[in-house]
C-alpha atoms as a PDB file:
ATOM      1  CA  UNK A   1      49.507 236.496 -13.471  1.00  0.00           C
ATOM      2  CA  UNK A   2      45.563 235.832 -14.191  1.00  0.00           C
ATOM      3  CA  UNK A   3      43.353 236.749 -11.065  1.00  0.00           C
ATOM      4  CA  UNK A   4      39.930 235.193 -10.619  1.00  0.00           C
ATOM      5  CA  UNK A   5      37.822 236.896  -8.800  1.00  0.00           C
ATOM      6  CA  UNK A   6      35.877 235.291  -6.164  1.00  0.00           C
ATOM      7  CA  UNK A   7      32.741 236.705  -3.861  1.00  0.00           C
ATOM      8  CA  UNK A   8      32.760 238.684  -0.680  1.00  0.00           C
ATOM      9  CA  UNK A   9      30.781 235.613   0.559  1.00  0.00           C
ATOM     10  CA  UNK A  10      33.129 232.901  -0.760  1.00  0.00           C
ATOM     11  CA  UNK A  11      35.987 235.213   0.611  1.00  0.00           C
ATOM     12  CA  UNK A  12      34.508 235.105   4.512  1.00  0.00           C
ATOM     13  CA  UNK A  13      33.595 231.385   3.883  1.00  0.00           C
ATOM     14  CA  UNK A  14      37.167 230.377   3.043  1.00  0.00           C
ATOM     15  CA  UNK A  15      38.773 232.449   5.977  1.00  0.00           C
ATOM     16  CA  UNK A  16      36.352 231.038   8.288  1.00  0.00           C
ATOM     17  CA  UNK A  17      36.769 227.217   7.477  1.00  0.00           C
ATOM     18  CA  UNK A  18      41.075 228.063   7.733  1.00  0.00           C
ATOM     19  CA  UNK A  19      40.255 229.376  11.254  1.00  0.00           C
ATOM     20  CA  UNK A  20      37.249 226.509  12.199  1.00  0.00           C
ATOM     21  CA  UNK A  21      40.165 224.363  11.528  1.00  0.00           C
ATOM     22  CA  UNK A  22      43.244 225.136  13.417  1.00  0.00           C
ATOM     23  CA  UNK A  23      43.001 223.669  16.447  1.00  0.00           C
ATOM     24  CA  UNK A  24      45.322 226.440  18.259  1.00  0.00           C
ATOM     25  CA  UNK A  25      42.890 228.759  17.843  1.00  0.00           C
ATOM     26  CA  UNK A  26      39.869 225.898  19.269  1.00  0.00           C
ATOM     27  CA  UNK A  27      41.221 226.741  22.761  1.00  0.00           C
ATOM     28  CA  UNK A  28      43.534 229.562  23.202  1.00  0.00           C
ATOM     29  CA  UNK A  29      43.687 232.370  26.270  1.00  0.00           C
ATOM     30  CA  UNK A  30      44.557 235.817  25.854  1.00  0.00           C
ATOM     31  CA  UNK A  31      45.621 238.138  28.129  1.00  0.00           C
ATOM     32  CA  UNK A  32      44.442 241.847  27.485  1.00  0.00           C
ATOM     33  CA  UNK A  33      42.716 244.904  28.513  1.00  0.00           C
ATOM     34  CA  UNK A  34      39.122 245.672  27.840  1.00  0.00           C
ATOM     35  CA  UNK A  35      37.769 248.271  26.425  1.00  0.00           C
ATOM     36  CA  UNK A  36      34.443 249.611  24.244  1.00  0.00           C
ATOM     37  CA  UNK A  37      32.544 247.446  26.204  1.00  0.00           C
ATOM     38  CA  UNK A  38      28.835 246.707  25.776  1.00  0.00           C
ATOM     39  CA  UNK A  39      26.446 244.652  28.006  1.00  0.00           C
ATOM     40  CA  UNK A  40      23.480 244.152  25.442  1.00  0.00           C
ATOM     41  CA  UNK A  41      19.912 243.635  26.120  1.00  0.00           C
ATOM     42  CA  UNK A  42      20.220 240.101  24.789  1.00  0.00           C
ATOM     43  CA  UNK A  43      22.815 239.177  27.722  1.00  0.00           C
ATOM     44  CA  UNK A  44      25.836 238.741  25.530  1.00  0.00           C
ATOM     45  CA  UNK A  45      28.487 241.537  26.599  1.00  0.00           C
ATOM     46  CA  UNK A  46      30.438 242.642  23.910  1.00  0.00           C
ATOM     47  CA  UNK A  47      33.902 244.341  24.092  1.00  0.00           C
ATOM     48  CA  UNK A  48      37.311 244.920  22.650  1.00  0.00           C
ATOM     49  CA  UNK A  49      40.348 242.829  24.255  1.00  0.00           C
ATOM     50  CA  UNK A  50      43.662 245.072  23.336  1.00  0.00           C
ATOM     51  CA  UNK A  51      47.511 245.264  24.227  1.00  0.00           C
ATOM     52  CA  UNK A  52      50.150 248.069  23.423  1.00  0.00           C
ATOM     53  CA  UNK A  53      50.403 246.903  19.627  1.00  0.00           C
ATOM     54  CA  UNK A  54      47.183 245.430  18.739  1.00  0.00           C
ATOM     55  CA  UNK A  55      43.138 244.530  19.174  1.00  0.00           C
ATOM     56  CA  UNK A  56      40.661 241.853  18.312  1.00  0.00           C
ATOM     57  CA  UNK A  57      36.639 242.179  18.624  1.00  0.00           C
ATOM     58  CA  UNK A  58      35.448 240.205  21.067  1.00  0.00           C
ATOM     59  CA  UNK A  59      31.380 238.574  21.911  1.00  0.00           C
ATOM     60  CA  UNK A  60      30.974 236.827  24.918  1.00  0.00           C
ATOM     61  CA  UNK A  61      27.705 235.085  24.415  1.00  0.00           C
ATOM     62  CA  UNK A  62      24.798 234.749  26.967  1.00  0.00           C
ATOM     63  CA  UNK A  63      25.583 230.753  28.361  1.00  0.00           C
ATOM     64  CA  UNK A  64      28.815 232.173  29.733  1.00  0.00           C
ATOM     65  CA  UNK A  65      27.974 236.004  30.754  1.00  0.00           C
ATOM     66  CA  UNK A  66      25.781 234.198  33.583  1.00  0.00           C
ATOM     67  CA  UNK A  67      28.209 232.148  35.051  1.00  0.00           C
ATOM     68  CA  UNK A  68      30.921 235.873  35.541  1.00  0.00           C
ATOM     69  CA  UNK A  69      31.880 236.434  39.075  1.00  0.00           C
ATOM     70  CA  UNK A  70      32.091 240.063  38.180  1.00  0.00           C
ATOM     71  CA  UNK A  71      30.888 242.742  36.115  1.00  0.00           C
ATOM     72  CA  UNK A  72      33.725 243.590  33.221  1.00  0.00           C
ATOM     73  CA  UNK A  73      34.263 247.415  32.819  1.00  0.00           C
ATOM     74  CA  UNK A  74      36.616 249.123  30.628  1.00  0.00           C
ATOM     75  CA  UNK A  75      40.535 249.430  31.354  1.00  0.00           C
ATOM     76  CA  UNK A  76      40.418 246.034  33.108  1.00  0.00           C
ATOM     77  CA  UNK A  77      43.345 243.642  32.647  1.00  0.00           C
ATOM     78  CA  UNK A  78      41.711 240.302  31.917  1.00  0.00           C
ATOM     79  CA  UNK A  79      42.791 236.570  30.621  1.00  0.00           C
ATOM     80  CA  UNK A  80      40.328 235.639  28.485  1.00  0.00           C
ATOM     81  CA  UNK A  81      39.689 231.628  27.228  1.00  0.00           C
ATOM     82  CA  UNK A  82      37.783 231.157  24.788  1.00  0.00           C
ATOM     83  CA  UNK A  83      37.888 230.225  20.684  1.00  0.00           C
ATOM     84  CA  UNK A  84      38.934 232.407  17.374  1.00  0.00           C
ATOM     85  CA  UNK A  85      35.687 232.564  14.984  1.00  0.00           C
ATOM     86  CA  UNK A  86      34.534 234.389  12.222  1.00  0.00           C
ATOM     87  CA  UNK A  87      31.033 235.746  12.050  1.00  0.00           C
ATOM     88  CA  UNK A  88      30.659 234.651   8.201  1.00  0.00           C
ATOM     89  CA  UNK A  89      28.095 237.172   7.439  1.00  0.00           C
ATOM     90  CA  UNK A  90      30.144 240.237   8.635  1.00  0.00           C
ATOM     91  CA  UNK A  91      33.471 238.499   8.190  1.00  0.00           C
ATOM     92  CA  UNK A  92      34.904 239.768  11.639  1.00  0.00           C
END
């Protein structure tokens, strides 16, 4: 088998337009605990959202941090709604 190989760039690119279009991922909520969080200066809170097995890197961005009832802190069980994304540039 020939391999071509293609870009870091044109690798992130390609993941992110499979994950910009499945619409599960558009709209899904997760149920997790937080932890490593980070309130930033900028107003986005940043954090990891983990179970037993597994964790995904989270951003909650500024428009929505205002709107929180409460403060998120580490260890909390949460249900989080919100939409898979790849940050093309960092590919995460």
């Amino acid at each position: 088998m020939e391999y071509n190989p293609i870009t870091v760039t044109d690798l992130n690119k390609y993941i992110k337009n499979k994950i910009d279009g499945d619409e599960m991922l558009n709209n899904v909520l997760v149920k997790g605990e937080i932890s490593n969080f980070k309130n930033h200066y900028t107003g986005h809170m940043y954090f990891t959202l983990k179970d037993e097995n597994s964790l995904i890197k989270c951003v909650m961005f500024k428009s929505y941090t205002t709107h929180l009832s409460f403060m998120p802190k580490d260890g909390m069980k949460v249900m989080v709604l919100g939409s898979v994304a790849v940050f093309e540039r960092d590919g995460i």
